[in-house]
C-alpha atoms as a PDB file:
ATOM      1  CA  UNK A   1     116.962  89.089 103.503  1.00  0.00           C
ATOM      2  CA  UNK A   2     116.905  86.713 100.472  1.00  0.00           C
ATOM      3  CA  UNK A   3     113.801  84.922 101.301  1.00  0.00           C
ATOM      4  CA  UNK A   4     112.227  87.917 102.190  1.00  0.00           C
ATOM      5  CA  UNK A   5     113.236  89.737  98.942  1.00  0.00           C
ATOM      6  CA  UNK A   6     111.987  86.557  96.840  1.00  0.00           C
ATOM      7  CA  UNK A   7     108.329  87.268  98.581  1.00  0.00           C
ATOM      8  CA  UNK A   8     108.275  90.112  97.870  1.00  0.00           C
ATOM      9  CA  UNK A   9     107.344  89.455  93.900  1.00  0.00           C
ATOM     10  CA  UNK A  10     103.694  90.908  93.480  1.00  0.00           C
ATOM     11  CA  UNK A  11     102.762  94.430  93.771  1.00  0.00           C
ATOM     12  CA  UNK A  12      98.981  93.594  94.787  1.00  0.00           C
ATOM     13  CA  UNK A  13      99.724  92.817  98.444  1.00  0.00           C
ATOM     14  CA  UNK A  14      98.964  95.586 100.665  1.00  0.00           C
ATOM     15  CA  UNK A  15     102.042  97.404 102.800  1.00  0.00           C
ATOM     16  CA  UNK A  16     102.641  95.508 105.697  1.00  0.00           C
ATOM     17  CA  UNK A  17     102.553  97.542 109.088  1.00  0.00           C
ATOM     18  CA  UNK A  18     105.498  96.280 111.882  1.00  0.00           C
ATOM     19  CA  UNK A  19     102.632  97.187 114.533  1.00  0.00           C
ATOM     20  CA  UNK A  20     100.407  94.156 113.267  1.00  0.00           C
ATOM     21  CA  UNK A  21     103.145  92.133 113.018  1.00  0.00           C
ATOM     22  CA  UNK A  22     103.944  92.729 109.532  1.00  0.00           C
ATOM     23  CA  UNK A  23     100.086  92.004 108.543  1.00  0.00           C
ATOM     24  CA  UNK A  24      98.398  94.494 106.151  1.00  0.00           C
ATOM     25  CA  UNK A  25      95.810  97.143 107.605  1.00  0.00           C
ATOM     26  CA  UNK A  26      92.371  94.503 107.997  1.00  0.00           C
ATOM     27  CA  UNK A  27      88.859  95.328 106.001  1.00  0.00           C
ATOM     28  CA  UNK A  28      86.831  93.141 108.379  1.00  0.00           C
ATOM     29  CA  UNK A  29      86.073  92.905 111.796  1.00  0.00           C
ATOM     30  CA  UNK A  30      88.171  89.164 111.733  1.00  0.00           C
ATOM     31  CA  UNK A  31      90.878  90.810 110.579  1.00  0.00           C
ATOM     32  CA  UNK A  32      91.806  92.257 114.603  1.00  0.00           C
ATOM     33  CA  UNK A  33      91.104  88.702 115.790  1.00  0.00           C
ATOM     34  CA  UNK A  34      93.594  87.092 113.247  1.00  0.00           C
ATOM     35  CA  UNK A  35      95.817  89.762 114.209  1.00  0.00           C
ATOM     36  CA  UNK A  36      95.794  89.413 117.768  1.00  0.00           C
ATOM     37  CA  UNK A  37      96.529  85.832 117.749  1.00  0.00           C
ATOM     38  CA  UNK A  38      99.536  86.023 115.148  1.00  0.00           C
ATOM     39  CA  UNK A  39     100.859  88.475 117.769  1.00  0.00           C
ATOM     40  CA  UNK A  40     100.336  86.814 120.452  1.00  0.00           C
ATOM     41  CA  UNK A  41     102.149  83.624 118.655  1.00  0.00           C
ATOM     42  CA  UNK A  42     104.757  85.566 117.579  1.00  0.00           C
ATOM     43  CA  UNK A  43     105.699  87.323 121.083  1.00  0.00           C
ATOM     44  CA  UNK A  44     105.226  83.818 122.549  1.00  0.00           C
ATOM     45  CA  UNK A  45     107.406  82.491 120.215  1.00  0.00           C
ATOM     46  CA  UNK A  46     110.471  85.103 120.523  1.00  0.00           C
ATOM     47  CA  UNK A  47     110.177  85.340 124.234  1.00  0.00           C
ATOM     48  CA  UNK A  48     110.908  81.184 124.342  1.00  0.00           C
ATOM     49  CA  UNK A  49     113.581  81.736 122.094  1.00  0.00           C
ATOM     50  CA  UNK A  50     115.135  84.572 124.264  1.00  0.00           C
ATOM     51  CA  UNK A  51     114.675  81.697 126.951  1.00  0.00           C
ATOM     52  CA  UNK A  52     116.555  79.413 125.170  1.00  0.00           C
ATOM     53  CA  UNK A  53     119.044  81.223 123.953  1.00  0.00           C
ATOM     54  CA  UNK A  54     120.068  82.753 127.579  1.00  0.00           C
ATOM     55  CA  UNK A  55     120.192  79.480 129.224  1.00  0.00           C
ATOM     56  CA  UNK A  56     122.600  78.168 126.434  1.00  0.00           C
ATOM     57  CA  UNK A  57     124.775  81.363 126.424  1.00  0.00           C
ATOM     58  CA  UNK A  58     124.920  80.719 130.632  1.00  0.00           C
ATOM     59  CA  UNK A  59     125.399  76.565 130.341  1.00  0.00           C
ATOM     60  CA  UNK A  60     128.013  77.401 128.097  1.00  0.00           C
ATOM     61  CA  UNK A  61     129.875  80.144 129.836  1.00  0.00           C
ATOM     62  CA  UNK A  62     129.515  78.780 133.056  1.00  0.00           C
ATOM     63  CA  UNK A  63     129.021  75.262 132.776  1.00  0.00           C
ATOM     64  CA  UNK A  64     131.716  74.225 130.781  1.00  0.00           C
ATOM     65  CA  UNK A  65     135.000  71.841 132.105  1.00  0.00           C
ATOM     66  CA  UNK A  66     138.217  74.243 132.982  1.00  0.00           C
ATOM     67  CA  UNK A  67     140.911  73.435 131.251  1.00  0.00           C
ATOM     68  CA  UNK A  68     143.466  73.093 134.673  1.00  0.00           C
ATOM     69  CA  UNK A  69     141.120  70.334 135.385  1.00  0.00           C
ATOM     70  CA  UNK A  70     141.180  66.908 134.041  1.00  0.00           C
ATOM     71  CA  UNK A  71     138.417  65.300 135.867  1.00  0.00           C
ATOM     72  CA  UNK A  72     134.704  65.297 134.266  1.00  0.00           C
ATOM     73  CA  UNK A  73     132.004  67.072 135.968  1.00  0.00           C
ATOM     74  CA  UNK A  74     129.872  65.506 138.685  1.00  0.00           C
ATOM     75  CA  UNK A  75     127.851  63.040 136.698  1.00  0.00           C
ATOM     76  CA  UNK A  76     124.084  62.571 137.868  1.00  0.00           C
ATOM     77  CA  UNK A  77     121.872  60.114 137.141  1.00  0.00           C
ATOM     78  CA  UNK A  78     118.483  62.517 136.969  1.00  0.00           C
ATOM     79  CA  UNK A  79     117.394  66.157 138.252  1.00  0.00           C
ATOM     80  CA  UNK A  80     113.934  65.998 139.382  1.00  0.00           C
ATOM     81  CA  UNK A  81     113.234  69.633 139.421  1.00  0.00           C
ATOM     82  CA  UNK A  82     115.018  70.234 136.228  1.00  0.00           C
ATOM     83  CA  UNK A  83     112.688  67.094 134.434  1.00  0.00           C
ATOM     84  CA  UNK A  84     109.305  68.285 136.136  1.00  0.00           C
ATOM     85  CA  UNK A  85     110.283  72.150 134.603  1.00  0.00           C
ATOM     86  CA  UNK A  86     111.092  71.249 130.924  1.00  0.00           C
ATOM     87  CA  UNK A  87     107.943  68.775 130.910  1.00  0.00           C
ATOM     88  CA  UNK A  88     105.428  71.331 132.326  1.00  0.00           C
ATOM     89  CA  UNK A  89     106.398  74.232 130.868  1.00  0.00           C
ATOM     90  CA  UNK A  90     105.995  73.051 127.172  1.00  0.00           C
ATOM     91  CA  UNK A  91     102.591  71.599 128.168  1.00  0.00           C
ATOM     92  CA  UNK A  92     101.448  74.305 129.730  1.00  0.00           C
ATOM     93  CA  UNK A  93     102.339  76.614 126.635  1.00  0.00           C
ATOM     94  CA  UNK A  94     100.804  73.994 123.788  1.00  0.00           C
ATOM     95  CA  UNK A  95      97.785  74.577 126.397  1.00  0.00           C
ATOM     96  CA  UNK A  96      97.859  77.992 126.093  1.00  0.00           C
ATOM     97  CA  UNK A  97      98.466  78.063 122.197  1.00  0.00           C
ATOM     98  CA  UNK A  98      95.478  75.620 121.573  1.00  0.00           C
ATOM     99  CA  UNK A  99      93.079  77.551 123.932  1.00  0.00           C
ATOM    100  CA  UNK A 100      93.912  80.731 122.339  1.00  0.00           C
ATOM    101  CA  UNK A 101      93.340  78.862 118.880  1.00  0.00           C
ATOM    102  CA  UNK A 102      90.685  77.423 119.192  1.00  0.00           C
ATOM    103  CA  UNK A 103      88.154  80.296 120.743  1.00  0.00           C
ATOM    104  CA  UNK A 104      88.985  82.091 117.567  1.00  0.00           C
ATOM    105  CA  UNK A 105      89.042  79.556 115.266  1.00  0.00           C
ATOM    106  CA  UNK A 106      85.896  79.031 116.628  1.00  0.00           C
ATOM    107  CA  UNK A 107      84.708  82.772 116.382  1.00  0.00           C
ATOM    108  CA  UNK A 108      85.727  82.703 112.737  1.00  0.00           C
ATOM    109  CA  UNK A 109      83.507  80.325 111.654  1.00  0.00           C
ATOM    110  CA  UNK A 110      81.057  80.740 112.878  1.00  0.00           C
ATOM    111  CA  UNK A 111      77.610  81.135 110.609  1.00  0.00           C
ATOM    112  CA  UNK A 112      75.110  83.456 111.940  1.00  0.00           C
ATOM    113  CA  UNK A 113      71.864  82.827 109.830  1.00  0.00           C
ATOM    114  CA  UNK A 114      70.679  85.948 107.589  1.00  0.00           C
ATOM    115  CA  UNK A 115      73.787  87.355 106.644  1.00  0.00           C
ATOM    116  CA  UNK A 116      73.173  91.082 104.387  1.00  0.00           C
ATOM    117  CA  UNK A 117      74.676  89.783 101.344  1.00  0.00           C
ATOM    118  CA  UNK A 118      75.624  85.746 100.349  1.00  0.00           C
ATOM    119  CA  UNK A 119      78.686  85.629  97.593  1.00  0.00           C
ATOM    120  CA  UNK A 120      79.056  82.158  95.898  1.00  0.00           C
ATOM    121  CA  UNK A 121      82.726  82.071  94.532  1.00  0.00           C
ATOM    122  CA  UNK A 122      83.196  79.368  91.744  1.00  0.00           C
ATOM    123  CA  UNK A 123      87.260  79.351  91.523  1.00  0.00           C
ATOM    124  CA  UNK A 124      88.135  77.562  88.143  1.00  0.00           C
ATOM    125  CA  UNK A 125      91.283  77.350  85.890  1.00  0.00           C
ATOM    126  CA  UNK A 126      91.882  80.252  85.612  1.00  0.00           C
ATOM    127  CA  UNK A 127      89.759  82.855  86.988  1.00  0.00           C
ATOM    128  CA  UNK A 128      86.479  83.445  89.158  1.00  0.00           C
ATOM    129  CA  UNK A 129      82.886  84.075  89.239  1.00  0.00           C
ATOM    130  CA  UNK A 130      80.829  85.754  91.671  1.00  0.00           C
ATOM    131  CA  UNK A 131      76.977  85.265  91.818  1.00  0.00           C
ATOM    132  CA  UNK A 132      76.062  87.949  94.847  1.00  0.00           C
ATOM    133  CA  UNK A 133      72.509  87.254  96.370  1.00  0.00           C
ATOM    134  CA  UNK A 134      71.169  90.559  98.363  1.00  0.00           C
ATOM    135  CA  UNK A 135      67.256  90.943  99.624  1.00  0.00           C
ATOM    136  CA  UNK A 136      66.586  87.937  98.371  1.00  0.00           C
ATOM    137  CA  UNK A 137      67.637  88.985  94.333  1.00  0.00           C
ATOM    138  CA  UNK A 138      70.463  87.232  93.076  1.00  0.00           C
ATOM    139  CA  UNK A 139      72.530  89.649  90.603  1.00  0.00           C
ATOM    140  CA  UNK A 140      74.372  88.526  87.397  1.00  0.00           C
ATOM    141  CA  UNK A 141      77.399  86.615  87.753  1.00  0.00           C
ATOM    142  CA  UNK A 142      80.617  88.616  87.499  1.00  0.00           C
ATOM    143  CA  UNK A 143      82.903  86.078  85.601  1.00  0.00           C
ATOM    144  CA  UNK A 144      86.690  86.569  84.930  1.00  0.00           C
ATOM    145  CA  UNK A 145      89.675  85.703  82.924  1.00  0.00           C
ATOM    146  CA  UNK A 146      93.307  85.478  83.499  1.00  0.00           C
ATOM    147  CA  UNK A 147      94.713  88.511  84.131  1.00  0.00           C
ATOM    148  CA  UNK A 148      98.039  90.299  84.464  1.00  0.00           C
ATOM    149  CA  UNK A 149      97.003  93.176  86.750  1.00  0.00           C
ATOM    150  CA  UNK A 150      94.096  92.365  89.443  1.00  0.00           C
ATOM    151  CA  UNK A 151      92.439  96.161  88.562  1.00  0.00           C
ATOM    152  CA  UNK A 152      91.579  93.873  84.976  1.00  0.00           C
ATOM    153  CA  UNK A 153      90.396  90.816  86.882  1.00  0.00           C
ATOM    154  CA  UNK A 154      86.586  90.131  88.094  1.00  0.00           C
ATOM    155  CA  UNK A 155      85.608  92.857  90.134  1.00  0.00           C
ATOM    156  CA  UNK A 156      83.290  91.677  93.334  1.00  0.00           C
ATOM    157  CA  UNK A 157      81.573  94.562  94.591  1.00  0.00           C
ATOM    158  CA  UNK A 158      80.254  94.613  98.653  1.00  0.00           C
ATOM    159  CA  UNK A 159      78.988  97.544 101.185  1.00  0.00           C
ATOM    160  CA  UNK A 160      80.822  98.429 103.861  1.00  0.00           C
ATOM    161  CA  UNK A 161      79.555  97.260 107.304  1.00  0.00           C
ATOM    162  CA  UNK A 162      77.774  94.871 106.437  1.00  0.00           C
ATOM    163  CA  UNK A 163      78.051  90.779 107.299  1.00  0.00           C
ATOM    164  CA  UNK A 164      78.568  88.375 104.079  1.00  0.00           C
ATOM    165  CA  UNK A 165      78.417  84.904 103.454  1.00  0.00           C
ATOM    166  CA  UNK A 166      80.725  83.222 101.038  1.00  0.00           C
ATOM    167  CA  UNK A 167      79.994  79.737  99.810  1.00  0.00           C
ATOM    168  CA  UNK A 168      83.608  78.511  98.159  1.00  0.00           C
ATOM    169  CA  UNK A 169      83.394  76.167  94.822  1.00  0.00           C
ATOM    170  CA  UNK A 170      85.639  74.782  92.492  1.00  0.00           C
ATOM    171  CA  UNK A 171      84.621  72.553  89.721  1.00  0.00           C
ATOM    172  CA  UNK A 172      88.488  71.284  88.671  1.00  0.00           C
ATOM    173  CA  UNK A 173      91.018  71.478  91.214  1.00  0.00           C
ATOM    174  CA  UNK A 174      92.011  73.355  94.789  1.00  0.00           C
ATOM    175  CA  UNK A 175      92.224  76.633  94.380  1.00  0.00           C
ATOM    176  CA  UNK A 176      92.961  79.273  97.528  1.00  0.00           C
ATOM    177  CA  UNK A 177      90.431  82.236  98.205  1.00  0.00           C
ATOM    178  CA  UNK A 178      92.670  85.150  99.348  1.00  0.00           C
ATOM    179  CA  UNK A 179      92.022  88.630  99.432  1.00  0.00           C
ATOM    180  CA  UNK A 180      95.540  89.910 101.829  1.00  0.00           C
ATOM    181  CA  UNK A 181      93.470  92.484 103.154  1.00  0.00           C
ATOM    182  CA  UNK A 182      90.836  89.941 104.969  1.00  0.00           C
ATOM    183  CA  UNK A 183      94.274  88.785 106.778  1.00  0.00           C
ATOM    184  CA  UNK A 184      93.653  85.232 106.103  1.00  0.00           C
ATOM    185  CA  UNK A 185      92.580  82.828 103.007  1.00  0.00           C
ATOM    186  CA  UNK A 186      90.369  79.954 102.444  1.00  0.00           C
ATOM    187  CA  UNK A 187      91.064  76.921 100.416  1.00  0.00           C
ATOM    188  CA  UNK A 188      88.188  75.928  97.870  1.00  0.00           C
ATOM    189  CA  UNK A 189      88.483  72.324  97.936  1.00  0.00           C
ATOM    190  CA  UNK A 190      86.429  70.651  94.971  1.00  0.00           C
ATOM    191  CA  UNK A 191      83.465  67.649  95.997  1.00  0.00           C
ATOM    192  CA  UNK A 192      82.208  69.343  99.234  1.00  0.00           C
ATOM    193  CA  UNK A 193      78.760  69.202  99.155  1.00  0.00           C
ATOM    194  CA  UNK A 194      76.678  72.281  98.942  1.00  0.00           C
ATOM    195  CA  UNK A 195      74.935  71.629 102.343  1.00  0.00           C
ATOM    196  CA  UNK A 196      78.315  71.668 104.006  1.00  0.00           C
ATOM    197  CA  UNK A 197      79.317  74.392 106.433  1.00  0.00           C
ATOM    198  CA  UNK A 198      82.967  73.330 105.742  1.00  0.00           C
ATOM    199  CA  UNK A 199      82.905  75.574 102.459  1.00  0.00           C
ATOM    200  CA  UNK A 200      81.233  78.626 104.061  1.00  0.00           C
ATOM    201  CA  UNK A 201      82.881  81.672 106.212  1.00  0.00           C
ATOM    202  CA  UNK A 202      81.322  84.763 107.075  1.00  0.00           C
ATOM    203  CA  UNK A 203      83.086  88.565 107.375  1.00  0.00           C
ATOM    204  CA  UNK A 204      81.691  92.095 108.533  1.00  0.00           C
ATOM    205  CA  UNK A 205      83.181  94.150 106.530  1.00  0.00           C
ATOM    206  CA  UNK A 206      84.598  97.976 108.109  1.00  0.00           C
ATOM    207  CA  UNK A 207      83.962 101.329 106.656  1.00  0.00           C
ATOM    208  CA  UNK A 208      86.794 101.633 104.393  1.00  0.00           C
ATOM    209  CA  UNK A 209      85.912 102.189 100.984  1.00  0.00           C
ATOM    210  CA  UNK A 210      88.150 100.989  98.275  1.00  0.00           C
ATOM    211  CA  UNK A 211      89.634  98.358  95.781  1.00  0.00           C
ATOM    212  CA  UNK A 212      91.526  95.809  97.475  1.00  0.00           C
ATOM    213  CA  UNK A 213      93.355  92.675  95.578  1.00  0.00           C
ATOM    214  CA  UNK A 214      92.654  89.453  95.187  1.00  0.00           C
ATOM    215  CA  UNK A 215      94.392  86.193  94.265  1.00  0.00           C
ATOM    216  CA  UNK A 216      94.407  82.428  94.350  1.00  0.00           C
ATOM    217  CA  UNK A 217      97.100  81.375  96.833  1.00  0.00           C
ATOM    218  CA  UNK A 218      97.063  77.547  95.619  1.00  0.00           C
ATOM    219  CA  UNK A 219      99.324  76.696  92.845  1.00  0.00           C
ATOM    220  CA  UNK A 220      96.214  75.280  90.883  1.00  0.00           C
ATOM    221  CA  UNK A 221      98.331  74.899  87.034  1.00  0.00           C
ATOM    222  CA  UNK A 222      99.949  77.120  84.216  1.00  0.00           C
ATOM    223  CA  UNK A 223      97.927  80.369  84.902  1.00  0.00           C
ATOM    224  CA  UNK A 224      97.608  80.211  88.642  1.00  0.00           C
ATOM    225  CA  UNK A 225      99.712  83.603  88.522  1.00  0.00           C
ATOM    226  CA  UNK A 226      96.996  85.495  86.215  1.00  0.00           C
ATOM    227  CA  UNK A 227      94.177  84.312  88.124  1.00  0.00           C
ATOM    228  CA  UNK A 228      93.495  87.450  90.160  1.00  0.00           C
ATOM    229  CA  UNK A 229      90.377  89.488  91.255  1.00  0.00           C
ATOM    230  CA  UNK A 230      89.537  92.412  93.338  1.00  0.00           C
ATOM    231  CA  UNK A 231      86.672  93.762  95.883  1.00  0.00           C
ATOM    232  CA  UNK A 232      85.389  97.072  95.617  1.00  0.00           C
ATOM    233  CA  UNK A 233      84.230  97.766  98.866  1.00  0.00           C
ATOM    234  CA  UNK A 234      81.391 100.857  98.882  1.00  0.00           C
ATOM    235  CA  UNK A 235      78.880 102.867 100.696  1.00  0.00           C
ATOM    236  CA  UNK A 236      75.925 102.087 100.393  1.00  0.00           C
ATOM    237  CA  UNK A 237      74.537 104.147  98.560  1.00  0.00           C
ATOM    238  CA  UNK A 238      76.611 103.380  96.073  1.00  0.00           C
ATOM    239  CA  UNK A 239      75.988  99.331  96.716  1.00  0.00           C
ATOM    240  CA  UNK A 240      72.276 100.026  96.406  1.00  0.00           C
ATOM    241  CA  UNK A 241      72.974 101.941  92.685  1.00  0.00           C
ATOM    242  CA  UNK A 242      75.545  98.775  91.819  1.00  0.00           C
ATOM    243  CA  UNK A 243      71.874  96.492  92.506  1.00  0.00           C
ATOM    244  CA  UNK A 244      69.809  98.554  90.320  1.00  0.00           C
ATOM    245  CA  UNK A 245      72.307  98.078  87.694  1.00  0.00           C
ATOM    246  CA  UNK A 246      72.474  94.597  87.319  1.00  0.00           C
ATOM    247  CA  UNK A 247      70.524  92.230  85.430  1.00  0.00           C
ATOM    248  CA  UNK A 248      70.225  89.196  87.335  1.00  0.00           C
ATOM    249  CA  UNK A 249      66.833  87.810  87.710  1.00  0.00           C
ATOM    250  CA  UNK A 250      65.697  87.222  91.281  1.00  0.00           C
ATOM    251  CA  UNK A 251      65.468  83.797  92.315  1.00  0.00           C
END
């Protein structure tokens, strides 16, 4: 209860739901495939420990010297069946985990070419900018500052349903991309080249309009705490007034 008090610390992390295994409500169409395999990890996970736990409960209760006797317990060199069981089984769930792992792994990053809108996120100490790049017109940067509240921080605006691009930077140090509401984070690793795919992902986002927090989720130096954004997510409609807007000269 401690630990999960101490977590508990910021007030821009969406309410967890018990029915997505304490994950916040997703804003992409990854967000059910992240979802379904941190379920699927985590029933796999209590149902070996109910295993466990049962067998040493019975071993125990059953299996233990009586006290009216003073000789040991028939003492065997091996147990075939018992050696072939706890060797397979384990192997055959790593097999499972890593299958399961890697076809969405796999799914998530995956780069489908002409994405609706490309986002470059430079992460620095202490803050963010966002260069956004739609119909081939790339918008004025949106560039932050530390922050105390995330409503304050650099506000990166996207239409719902729609698939974007983001190309991760950092100029100084690692920094952590993580918006709690995308269900997972990327790390934005400074000196990967700009031809890599390695600092690329790609999300469709769902038709719920609204502002949804961001943060870095690296400690990255003093302000690491203050470095927070959010993502208005629109109609669009609304994403094609934000456009006319801005000032950005098309490149």
């Amino acid at each position: 209860m401690l630990l999960a008090s101490a977590t508990a610390c910021a007030n821009d992390i969406p309410k967890a739901d018990w029915s997505r295994g304490l994950l916040p409500e997703g804003i992409t169409s990854q967000s059910d495939t992240i979802a379904s395999l941190w379920n699927g990890a985590w029933i796999a996970a209590l149902a070996t420990g109910v295993v466990v736990i049962v067998l040493i409960v019975w071993a125990c209760l059953f299996h233990r010297k009586s006290r009216a006797k003073a000789e040991l317990p028939p003492q065997v060199r091996y147990n075939l069946p018992i050696e072939m069981l706890y060797t397979l089984v384990p192997l055959v769930m790593v097999s499972v985990f890593f299958f399961f792992t890697a076809r969405d792994s796999r799914a998530l990053e995956a780069l489908p070419p002409n994405p609706d809108v490309k986002v470059k996120v430079e992460a620095f100490q202490w803050s963010w900018r966002f260069t956004t790049t739609v119909n081939g017109k790339t918008l004025q940067p949106v560039v932050g500052k530390p922050v105390s509240d995330y409503r304050e921080g650099p506000q990166l605006v996207l239409p719902v349903n729609k698939r974007v691009e983001f190309d991760l930077e950092s100029p100084d140090v690692i920094h952590s991309f993580w918006i709690p509401a995308f269900n997972f984070k990327r790390d934005v690793i400074p000196g990967i080249p700009e031809t890599s795919k390695g600092r690329k992902f790609q999300v469709t986002t769902l038709n719920k309009p609204n502002v949804y927090a961001g943060r870095c989720a690296e400690l990255c130096g003093v302000d690491h705490s203050r470095m927070l954004f959010n993502v208005k997510l629109v109609t669009q409609d609304e994403f094609d007034r934000y456009i006319a807007t801005q000032t950005g000269s098309a490149q």
